[in-house]
Protein backbone atom coordinates (compact mmCIF):
# COMPACT_ATOMS: atom_id res chain seq x y z
CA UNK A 1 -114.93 -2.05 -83.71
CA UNK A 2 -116.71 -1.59 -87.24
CA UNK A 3 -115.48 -3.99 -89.86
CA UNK A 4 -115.63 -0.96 -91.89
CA UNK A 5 -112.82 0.19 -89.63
CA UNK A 6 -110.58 -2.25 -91.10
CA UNK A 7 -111.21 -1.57 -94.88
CA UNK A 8 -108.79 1.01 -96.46
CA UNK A 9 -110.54 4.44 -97.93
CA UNK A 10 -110.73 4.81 -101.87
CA UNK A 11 -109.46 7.94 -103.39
CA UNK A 12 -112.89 9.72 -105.48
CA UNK A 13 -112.12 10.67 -108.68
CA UNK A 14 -115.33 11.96 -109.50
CA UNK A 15 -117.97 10.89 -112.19
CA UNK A 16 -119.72 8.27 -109.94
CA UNK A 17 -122.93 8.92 -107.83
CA UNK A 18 -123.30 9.31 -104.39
CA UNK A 19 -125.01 6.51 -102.59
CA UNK A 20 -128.67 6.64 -102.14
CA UNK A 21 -130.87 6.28 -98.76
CA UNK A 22 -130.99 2.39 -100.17
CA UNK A 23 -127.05 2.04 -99.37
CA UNK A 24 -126.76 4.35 -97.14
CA UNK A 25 -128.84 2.86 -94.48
CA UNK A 26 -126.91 -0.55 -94.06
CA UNK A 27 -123.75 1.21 -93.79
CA UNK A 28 -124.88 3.72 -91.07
CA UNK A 29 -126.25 0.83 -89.15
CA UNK A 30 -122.35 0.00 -88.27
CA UNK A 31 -121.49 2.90 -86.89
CA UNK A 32 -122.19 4.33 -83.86
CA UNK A 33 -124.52 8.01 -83.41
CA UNK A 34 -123.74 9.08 -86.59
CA UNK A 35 -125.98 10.89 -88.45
CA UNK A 36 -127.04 11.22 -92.44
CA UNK A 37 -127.68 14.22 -93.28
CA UNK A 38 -130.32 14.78 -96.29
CA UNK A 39 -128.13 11.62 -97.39
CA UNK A 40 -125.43 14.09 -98.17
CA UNK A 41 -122.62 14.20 -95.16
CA UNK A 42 -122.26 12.46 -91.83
CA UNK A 43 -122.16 14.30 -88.32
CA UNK A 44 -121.55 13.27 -84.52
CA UNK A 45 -120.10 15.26 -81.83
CA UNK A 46 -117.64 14.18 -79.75
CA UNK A 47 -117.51 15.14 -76.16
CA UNK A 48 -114.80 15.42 -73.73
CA UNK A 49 -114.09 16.59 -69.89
CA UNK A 50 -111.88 19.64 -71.22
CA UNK A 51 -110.33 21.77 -74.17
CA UNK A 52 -106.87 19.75 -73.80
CA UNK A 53 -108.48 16.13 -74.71
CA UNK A 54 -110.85 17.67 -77.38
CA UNK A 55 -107.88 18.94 -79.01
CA UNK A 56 -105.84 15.65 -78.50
CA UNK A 57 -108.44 14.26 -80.65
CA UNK A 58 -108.81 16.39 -83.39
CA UNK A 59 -104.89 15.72 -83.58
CA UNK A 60 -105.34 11.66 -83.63
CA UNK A 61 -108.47 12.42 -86.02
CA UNK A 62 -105.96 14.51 -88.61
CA UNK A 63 -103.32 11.29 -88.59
CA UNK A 64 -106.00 9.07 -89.62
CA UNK A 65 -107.16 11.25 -92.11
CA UNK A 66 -103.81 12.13 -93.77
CA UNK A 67 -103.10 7.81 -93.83
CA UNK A 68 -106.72 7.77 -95.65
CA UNK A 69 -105.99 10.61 -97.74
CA UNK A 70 -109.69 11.54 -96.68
CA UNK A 71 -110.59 14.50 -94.72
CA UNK A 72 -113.01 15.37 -92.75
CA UNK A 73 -114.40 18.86 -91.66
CA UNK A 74 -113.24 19.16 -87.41
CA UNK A 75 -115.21 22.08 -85.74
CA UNK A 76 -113.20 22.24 -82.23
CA UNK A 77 -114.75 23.89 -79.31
CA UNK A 78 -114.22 23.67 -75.32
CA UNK A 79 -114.99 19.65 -74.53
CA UNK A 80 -116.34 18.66 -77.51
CA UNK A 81 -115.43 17.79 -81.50
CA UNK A 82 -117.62 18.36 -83.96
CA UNK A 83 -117.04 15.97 -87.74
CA UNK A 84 -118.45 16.26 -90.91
CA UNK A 85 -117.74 13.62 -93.93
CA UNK A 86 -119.01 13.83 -97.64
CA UNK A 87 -116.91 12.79 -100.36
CA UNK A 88 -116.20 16.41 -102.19
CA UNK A 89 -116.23 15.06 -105.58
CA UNK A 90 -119.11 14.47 -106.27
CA UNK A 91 -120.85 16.26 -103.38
CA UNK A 92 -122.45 12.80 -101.12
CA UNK A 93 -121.31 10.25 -99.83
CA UNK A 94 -119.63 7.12 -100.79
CA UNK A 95 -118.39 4.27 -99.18
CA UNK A 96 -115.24 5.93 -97.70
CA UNK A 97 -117.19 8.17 -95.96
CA UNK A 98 -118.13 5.46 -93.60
CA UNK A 99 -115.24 4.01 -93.20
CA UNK A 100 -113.31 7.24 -91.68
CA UNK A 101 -116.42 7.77 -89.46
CA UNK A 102 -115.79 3.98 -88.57
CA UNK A 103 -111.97 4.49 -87.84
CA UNK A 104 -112.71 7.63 -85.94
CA UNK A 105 -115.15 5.93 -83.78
CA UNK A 106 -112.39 3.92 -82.78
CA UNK A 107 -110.12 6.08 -81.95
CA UNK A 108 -112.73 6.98 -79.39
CA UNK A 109 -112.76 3.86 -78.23
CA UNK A 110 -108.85 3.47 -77.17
């Protein structure tokens, strides 16, 4: 697991920048397949033998995100999940970003 998985997501309030391709390299190193978009959101797809466990997920993904107060975007389909993370406010990413992709990840991994 991601030490970023054990760090607590900050609420945005807006008015800051997003990270650059300078900070947001180190921090994609930790997790695992995710991918930077134009340095503005993160995507992976999840995959999974059937509808039933791709669903289960999205479920476990939605109680981590209402603890974090940080949501992500779920795009469910037959066997696989689809996420995408920015921070809203001020349309990038920031730190918190990574660390929901990290808990998610490790979800995955239970």
């Amino acid at each position: 697991m991601s030490d970023l998985a054990t760090k607590k997501c900050v609420p945005c309030r807006g008015g800051i920048p997003p990270l650059g391709a300078e900070e947001i390299r180190p921090l994609l190193d930790q997790l695992d397949g995710w991918e930077a978009v134009e340095h503005h959101h993160l995507n992976k797809t999840f995959t999974f033998e059937d509808f039933v466990g791709a669903l289960a997920f999205v479920n476990q993904i939605g109680e981590v995100a209402e603890a974090e107060n940080h949501h992500p975007d779920l795009f469910l389909a037959w066997g696989r999940v689809g996420v995408q993370i920015w921070t809203h406010k001020i349309d990038g990413l920031s730190e918190s970003d990574f660390i929901l992709a990290a808990k998610i990840d490790a979800l995955k991994e239970v």
